[in-house]
PDB file of N, CA and C in Angstrom:
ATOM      1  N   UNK A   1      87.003  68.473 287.751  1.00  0.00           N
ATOM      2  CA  UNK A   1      86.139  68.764 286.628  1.00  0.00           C
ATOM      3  C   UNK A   1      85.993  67.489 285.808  1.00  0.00           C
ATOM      4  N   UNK A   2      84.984  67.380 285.200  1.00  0.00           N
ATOM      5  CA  UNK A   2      84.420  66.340 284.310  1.00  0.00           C
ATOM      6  C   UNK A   2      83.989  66.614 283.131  1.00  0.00           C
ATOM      7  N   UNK A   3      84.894  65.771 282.094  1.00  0.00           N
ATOM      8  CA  UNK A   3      84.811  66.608 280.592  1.00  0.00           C
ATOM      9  C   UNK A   3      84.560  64.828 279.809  1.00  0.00           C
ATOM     10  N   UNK A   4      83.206  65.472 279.308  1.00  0.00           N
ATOM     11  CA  UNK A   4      83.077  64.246 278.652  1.00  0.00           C
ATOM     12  C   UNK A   4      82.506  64.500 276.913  1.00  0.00           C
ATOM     13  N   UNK A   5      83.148  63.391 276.496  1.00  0.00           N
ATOM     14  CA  UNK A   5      82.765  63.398 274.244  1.00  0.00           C
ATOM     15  C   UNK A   5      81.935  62.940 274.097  1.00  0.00           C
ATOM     16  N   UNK A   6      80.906  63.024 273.902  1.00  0.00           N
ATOM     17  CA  UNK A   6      79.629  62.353 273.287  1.00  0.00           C
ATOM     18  C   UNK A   6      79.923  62.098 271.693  1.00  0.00           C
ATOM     19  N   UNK A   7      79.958  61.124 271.449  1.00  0.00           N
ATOM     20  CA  UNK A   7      79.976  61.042 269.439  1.00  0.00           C
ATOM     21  C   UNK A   7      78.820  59.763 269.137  1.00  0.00           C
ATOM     22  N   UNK A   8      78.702  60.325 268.054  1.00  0.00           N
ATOM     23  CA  UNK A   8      78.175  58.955 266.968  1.00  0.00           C
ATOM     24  C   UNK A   8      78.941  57.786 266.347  1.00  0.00           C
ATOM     25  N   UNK A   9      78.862  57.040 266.398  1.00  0.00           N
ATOM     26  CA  UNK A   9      79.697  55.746 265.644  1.00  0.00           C
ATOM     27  C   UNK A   9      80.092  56.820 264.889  1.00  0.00           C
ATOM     28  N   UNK A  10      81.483  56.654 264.171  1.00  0.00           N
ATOM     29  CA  UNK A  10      82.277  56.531 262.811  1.00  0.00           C
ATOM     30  C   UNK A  10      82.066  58.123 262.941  1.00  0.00           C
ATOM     31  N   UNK A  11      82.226  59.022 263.483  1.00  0.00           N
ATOM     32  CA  UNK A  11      81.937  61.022 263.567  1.00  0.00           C
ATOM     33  C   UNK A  11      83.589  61.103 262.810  1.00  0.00           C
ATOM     34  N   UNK A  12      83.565  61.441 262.190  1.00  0.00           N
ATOM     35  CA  UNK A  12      84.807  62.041 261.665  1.00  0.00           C
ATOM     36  C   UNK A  12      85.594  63.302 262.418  1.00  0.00           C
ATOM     37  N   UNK A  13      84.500  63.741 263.654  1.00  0.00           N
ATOM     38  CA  UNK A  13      85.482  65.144 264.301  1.00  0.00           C
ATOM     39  C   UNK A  13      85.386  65.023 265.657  1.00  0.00           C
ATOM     40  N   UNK A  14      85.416  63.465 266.236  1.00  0.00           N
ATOM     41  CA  UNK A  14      85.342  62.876 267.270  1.00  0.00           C
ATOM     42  C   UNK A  14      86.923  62.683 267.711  1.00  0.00           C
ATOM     43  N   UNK A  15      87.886  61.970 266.976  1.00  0.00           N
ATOM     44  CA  UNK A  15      89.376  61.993 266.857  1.00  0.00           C
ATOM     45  C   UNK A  15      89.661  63.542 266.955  1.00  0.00           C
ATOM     46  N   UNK A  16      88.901  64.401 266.517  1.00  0.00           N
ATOM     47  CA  UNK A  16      89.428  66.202 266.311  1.00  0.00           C
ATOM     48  C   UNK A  16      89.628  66.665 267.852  1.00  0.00           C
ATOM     49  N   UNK A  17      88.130  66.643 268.091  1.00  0.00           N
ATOM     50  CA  UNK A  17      87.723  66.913 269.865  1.00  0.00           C
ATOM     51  C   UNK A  17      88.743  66.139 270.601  1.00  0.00           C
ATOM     52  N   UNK A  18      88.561  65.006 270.505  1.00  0.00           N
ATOM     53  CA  UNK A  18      89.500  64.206 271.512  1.00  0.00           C
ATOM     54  C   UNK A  18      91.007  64.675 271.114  1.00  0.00           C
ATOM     55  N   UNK A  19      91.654  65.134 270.079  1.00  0.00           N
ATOM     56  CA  UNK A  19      93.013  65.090 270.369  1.00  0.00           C
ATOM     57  C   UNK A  19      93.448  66.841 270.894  1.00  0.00           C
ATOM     58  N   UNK A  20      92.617  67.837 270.443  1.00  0.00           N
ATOM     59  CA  UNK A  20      92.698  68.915 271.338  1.00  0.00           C
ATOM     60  C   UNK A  20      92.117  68.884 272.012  1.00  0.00           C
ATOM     61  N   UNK A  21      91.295  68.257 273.229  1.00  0.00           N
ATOM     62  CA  UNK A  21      91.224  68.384 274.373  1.00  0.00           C
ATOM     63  C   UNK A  21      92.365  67.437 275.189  1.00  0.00           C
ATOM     64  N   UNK A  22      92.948  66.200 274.570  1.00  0.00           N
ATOM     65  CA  UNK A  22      94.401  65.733 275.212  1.00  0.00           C
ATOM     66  C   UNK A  22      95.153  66.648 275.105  1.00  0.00           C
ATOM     67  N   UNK A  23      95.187  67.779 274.702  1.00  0.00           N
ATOM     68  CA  UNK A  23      96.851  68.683 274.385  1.00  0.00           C
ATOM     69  C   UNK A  23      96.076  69.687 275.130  1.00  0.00           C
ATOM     70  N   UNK A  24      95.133  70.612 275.125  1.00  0.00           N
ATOM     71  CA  UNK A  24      94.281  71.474 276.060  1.00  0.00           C
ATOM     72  C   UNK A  24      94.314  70.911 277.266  1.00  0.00           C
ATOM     73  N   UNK A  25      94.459  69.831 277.753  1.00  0.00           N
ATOM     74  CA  UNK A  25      94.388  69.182 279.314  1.00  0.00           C
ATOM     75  C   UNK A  25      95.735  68.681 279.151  1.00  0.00           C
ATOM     76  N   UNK A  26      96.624  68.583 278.966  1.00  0.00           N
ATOM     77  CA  UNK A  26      97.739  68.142 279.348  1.00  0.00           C
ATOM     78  C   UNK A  26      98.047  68.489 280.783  1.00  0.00           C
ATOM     79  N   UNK A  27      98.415  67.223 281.467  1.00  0.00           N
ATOM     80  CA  UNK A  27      99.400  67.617 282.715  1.00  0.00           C
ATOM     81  C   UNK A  27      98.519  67.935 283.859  1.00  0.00           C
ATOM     82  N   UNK A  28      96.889  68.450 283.309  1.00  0.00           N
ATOM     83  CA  UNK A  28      95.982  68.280 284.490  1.00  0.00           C
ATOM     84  C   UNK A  28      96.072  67.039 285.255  1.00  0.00           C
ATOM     85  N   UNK A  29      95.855  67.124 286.535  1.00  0.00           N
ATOM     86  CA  UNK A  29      94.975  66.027 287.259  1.00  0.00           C
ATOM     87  C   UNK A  29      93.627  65.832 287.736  1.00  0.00           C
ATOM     88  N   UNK A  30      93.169  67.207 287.455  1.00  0.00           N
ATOM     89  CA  UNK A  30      91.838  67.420 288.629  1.00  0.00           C
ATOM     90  C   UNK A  30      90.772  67.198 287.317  1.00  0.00           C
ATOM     91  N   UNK A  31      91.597  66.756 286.100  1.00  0.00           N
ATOM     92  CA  UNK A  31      90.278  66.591 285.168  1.00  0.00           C
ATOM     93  C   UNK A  31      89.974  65.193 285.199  1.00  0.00           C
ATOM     94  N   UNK A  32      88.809  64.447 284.857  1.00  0.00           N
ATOM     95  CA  UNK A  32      88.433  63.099 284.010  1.00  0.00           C
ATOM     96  C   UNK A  32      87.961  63.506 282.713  1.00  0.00           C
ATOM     97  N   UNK A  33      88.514  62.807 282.114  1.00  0.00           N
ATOM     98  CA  UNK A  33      87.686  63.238 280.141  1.00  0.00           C
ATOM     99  C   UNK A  33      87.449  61.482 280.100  1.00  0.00           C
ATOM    100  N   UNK A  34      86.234  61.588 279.604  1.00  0.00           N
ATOM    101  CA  UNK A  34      85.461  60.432 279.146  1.00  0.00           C
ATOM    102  C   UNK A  34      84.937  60.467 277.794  1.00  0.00           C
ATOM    103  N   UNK A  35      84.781  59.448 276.786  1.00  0.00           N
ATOM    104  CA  UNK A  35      83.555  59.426 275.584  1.00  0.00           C
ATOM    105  C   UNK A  35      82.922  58.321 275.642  1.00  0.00           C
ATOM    106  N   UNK A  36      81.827  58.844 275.443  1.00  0.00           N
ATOM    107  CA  UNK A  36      80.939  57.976 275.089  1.00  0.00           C
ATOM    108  C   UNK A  36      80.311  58.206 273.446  1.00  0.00           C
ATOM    109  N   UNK A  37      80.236  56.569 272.632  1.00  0.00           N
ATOM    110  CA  UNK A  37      79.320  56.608 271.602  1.00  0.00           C
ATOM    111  C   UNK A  37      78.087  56.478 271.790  1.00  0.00           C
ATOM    112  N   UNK A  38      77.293  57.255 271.269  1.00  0.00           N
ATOM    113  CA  UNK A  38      75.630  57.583 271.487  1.00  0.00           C
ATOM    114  C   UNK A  38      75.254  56.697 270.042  1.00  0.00           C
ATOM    115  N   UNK A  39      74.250  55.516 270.249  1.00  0.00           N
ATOM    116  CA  UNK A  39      73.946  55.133 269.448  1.00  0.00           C
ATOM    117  C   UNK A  39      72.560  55.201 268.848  1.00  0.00           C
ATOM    118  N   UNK A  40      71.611  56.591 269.369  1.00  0.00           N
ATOM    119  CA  UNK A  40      70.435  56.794 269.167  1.00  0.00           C
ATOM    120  C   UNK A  40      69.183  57.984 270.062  1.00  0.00           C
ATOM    121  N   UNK A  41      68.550  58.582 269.132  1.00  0.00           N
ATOM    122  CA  UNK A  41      68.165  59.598 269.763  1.00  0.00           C
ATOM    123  C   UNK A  41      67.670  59.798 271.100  1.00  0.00           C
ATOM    124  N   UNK A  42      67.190  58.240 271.471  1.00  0.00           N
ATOM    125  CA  UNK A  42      66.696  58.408 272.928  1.00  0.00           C
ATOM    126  C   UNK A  42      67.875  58.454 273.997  1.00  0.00           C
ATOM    127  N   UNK A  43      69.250  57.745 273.608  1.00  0.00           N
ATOM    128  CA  UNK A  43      70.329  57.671 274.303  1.00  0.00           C
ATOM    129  C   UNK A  43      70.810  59.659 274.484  1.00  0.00           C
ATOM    130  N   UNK A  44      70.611  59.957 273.516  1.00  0.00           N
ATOM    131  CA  UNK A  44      71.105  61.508 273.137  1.00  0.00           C
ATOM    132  C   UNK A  44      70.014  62.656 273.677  1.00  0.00           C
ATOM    133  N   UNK A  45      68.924  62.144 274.224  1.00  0.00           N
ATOM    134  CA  UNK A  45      68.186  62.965 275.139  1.00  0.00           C
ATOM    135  C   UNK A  45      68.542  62.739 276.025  1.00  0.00           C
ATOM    136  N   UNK A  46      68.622  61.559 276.737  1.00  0.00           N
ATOM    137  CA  UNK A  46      69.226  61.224 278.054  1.00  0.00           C
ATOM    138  C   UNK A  46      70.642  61.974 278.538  1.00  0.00           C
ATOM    139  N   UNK A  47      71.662  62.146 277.731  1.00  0.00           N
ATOM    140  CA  UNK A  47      72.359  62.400 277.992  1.00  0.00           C
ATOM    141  C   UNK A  47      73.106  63.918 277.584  1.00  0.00           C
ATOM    142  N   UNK A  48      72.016  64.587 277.265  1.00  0.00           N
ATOM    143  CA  UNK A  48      72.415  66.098 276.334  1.00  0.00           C
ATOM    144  C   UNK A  48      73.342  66.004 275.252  1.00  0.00           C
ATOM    145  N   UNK A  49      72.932  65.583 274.183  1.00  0.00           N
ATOM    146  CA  UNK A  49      73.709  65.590 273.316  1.00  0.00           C
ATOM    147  C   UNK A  49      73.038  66.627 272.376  1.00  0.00           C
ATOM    148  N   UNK A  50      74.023  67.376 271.994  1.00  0.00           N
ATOM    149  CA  UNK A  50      73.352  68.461 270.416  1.00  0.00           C
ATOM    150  C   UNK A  50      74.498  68.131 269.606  1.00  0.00           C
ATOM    151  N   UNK A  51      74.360  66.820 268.883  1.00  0.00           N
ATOM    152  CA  UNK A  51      75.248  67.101 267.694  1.00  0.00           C
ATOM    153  C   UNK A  51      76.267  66.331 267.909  1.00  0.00           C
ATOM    154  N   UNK A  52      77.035  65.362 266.805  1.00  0.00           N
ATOM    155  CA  UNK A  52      78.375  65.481 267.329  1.00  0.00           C
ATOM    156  C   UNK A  52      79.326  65.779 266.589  1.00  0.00           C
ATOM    157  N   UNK A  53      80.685  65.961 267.297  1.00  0.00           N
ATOM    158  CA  UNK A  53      80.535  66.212 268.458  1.00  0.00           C
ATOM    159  C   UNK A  53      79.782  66.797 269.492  1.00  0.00           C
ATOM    160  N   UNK A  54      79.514  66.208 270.702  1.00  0.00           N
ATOM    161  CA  UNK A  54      79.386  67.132 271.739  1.00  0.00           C
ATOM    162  C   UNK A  54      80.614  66.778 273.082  1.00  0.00           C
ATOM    163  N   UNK A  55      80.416  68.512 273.685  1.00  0.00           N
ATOM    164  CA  UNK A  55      81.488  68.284 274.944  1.00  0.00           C
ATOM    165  C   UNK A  55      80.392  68.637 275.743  1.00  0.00           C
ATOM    166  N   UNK A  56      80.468  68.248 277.313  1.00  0.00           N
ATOM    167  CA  UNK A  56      79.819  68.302 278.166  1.00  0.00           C
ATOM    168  C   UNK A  56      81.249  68.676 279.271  1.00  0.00           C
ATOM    169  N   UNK A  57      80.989  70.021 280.064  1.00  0.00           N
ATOM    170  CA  UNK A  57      81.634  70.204 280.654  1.00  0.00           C
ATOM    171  C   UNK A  57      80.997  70.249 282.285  1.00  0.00           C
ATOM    172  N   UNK A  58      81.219  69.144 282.970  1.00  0.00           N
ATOM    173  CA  UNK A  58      80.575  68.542 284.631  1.00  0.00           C
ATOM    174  C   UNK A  58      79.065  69.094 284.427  1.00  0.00           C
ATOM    175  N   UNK A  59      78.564  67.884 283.128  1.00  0.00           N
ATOM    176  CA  UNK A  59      76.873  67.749 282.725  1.00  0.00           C
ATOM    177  C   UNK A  59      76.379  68.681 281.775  1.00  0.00           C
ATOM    178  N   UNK A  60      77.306  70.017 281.604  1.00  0.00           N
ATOM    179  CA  UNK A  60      76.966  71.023 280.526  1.00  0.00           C
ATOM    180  C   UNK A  60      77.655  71.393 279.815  1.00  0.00           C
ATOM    181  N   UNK A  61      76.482  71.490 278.735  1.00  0.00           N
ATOM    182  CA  UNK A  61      77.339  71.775 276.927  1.00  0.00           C
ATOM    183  C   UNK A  61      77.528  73.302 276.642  1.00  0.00           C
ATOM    184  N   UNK A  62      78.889  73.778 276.830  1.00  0.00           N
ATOM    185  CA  UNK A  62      79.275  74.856 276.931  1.00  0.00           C
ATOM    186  C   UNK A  62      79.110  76.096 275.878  1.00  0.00           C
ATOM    187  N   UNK A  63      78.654  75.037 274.600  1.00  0.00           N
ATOM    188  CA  UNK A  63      78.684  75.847 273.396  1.00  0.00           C
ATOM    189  C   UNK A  63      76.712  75.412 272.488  1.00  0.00           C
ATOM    190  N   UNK A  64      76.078  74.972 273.638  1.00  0.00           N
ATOM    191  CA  UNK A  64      75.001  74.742 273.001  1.00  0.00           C
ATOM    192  C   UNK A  64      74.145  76.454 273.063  1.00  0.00           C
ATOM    193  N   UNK A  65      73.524  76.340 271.586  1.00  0.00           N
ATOM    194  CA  UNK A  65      72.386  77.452 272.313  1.00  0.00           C
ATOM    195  C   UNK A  65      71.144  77.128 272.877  1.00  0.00           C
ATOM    196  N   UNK A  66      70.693  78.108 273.174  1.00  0.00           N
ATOM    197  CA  UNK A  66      69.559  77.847 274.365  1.00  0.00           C
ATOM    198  C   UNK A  66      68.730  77.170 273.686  1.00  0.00           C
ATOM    199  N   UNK A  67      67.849  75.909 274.978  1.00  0.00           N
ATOM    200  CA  UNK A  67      66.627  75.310 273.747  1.00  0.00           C
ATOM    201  C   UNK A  67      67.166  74.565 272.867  1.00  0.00           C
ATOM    202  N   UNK A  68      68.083  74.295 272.349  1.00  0.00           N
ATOM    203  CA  UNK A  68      68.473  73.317 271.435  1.00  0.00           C
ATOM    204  C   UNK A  68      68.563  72.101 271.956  1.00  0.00           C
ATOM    205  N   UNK A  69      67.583  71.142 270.784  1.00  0.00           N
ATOM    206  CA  UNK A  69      67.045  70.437 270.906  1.00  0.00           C
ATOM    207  C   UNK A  69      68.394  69.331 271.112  1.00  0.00           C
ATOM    208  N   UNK A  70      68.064  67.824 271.189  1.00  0.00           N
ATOM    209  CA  UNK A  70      69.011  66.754 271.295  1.00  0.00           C
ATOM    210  C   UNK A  70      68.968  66.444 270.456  1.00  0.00           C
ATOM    211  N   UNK A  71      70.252  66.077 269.631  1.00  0.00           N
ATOM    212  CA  UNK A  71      70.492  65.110 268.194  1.00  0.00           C
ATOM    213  C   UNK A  71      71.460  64.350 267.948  1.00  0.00           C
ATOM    214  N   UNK A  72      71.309  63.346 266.961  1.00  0.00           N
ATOM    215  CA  UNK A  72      72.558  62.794 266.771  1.00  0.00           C
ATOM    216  C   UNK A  72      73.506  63.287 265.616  1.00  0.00           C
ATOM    217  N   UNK A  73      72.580  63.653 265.054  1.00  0.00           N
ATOM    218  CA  UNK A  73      73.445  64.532 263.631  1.00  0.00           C
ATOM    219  C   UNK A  73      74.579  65.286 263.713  1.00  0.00           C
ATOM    220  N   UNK A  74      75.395  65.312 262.758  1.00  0.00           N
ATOM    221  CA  UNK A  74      77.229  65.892 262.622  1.00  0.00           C
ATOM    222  C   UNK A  74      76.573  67.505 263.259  1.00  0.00           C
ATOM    223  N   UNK A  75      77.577  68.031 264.093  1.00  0.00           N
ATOM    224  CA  UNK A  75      77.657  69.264 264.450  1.00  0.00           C
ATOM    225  C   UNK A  75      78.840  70.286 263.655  1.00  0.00           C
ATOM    226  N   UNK A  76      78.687  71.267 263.786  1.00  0.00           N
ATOM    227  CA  UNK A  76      79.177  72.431 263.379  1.00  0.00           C
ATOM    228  C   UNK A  76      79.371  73.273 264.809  1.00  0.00           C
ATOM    229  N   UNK A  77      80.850  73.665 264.397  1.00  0.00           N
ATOM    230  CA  UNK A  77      81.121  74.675 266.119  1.00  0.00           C
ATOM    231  C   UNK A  77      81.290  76.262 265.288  1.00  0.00           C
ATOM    232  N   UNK A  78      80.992  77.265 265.644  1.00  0.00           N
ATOM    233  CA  UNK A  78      81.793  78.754 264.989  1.00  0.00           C
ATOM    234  C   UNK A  78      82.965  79.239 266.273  1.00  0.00           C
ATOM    235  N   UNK A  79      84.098  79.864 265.113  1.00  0.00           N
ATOM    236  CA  UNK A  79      84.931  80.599 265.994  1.00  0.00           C
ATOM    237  C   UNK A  79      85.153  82.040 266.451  1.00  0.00           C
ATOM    238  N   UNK A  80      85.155  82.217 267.397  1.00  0.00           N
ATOM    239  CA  UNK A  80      85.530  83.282 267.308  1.00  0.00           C
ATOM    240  C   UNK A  80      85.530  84.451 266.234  1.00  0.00           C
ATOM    241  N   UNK A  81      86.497  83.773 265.337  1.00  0.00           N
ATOM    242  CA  UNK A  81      86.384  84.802 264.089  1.00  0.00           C
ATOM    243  C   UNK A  81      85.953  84.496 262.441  1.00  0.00           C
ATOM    244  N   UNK A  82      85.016  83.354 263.386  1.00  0.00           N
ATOM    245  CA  UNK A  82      83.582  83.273 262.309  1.00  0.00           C
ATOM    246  C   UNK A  82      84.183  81.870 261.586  1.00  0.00           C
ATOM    247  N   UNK A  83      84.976  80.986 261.660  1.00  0.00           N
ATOM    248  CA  UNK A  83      85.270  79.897 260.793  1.00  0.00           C
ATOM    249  C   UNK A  83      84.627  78.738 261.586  1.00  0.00           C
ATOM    250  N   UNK A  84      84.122  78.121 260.572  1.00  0.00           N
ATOM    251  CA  UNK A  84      83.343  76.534 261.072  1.00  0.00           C
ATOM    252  C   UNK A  84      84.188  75.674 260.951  1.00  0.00           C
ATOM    253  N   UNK A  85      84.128  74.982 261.685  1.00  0.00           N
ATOM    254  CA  UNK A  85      84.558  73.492 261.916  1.00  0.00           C
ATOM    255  C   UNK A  85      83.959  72.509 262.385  1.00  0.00           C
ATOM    256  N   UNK A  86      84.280  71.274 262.585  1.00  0.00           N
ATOM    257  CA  UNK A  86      83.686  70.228 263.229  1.00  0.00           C
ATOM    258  C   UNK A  86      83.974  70.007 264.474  1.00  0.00           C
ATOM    259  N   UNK A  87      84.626  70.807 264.822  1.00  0.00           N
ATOM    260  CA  UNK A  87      84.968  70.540 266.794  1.00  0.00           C
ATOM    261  C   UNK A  87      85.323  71.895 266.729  1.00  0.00           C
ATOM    262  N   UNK A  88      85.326  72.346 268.321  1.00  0.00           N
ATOM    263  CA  UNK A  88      85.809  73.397 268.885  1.00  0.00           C
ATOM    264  C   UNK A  88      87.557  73.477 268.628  1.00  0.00           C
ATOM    265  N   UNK A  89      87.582  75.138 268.551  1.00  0.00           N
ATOM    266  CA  UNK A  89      89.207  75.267 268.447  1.00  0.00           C
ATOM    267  C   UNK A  89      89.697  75.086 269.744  1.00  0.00           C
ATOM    268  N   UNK A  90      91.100  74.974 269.961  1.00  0.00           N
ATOM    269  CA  UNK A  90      92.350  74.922 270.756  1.00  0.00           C
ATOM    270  C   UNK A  90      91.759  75.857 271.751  1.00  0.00           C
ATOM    271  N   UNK A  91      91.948  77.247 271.201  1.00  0.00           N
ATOM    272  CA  UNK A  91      91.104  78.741 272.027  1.00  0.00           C
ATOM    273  C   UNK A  91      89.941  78.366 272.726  1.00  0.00           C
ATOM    274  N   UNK A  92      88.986  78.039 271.892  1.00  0.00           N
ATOM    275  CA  UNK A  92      87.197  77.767 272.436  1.00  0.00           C
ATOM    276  C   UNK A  92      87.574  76.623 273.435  1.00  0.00           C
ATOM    277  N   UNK A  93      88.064  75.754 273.172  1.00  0.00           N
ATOM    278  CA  UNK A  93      88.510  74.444 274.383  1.00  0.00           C
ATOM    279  C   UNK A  93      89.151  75.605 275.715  1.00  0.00           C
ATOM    280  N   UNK A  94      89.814  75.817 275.637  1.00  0.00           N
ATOM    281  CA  UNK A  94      90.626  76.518 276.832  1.00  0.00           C
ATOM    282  C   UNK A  94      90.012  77.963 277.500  1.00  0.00           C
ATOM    283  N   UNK A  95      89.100  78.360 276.701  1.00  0.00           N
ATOM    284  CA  UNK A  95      88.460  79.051 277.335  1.00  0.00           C
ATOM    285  C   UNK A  95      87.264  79.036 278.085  1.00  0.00           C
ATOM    286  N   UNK A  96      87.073  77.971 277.688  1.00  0.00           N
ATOM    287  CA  UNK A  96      85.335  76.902 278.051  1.00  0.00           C
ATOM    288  C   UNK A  96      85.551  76.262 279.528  1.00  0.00           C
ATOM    289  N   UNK A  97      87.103  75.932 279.576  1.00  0.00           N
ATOM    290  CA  UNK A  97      87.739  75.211 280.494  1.00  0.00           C
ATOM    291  C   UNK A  97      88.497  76.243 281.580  1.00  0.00           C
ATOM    292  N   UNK A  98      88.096  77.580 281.364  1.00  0.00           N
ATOM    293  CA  UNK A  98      89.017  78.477 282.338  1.00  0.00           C
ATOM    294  C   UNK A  98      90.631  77.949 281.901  1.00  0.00           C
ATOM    295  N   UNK A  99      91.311  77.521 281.373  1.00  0.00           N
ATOM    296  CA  UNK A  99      92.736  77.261 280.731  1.00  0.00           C
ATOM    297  C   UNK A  99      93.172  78.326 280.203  1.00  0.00           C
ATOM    298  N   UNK A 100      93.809  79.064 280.504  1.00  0.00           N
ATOM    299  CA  UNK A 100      94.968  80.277 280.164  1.00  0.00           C
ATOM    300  C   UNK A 100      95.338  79.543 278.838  1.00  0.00           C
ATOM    301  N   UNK A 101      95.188  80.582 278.195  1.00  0.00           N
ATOM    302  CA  UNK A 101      95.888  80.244 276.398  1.00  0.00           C
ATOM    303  C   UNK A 101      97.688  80.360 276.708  1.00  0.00           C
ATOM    304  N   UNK A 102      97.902  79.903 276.102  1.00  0.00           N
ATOM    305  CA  UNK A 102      99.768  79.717 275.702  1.00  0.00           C
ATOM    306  C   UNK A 102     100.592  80.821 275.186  1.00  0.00           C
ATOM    307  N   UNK A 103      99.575  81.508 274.367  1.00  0.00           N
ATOM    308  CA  UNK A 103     100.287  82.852 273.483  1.00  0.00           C
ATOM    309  C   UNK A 103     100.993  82.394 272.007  1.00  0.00           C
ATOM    310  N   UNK A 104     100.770  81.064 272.125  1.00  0.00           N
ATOM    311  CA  UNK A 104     101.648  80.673 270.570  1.00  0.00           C
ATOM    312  C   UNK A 104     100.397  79.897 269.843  1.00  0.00           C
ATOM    313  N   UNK A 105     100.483  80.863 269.079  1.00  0.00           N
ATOM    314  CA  UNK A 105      99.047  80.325 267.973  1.00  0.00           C
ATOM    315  C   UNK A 105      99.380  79.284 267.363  1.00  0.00           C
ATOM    316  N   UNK A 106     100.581  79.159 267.316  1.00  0.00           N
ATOM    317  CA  UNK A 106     101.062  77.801 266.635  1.00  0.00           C
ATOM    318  C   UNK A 106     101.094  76.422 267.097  1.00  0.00           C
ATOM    319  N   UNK A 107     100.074  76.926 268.337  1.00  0.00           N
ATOM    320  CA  UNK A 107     100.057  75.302 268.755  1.00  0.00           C
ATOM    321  C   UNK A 107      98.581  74.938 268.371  1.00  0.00           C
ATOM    322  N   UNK A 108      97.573  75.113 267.965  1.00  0.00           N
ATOM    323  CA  UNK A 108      96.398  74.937 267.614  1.00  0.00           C
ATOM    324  C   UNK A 108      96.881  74.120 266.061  1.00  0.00           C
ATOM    325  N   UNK A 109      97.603  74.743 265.175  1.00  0.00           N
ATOM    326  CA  UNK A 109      98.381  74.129 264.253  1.00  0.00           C
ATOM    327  C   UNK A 109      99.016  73.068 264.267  1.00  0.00           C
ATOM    328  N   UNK A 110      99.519  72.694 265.787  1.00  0.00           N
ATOM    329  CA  UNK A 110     100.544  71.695 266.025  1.00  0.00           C
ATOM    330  C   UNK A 110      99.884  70.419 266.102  1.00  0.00           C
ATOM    331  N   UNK A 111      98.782  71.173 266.250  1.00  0.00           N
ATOM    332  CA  UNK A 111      97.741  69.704 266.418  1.00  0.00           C
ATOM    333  C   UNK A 111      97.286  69.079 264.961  1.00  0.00           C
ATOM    334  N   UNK A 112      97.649  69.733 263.691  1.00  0.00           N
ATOM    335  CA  UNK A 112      97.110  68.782 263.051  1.00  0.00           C
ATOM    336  C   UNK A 112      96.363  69.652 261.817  1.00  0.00           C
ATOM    337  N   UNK A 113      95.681  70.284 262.802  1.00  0.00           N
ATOM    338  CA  UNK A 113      94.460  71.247 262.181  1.00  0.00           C
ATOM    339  C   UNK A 113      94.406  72.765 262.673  1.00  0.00           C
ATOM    340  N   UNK A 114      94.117  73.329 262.179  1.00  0.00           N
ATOM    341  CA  UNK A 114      93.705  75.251 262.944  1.00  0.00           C
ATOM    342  C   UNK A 114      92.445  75.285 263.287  1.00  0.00           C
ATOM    343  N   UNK A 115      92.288  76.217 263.765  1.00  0.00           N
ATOM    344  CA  UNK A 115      90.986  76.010 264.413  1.00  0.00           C
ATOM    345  C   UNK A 115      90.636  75.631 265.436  1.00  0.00           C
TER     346      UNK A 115
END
């Protein structure tokens, strides 16, 4: 599988994405995680970007809605139980990814942030 970050220079929830998807992929091998900085809207059509963050999971954005357009502008993810953030939660990562959750909610916490 191929999991790649799309961000904007300086995204403030680019470090977010990237450090729960290192703790969400731990210990895999069969993954590659890549980022790339998108430095402009034509780069961000080319490459499906809605927002950043974006995740692209092997070419597709798991949490885009339909028709949504390409941008470079800060994204917003919803959870599950309705809270926004700037990246996907611990949960939304591992479920996007077929990854069996842990059962300890306290590791989404461990990271830093909830959510």
């Amino acid at each position: 599988m191929r999991v790649e970050m799309l961000i904007v220079p300086d995204c403030p929830n680019g470090p977010v994405l990237k450090e729960r998807l290192e703790l969400v992929l731990a210990g895999r091998t069969d993954v590659e995680l890549a980022e790339h900085v998108v430095e402009g809207q034509a780069e961000a059509e080319r490459r499906g970007m809605h927002g950043s963050p974006t995740l692209l999971v092997d070419g597709r954005d798991p949490f885009a809605e339909p028709d949504a357009p390409a941008t470079v502008s800060c994204r917003l993810y919803r959870s599950a139980d309705g809270r926004i953030g700037g990246a996907p939660s611990m949960e939304e990562l591992r479920r996007v990814l077929g990854i069996p959750g842990t059962g300890t909610g306290g590791a989404d916490r461990a990271a830093g942030r909830a959510g």
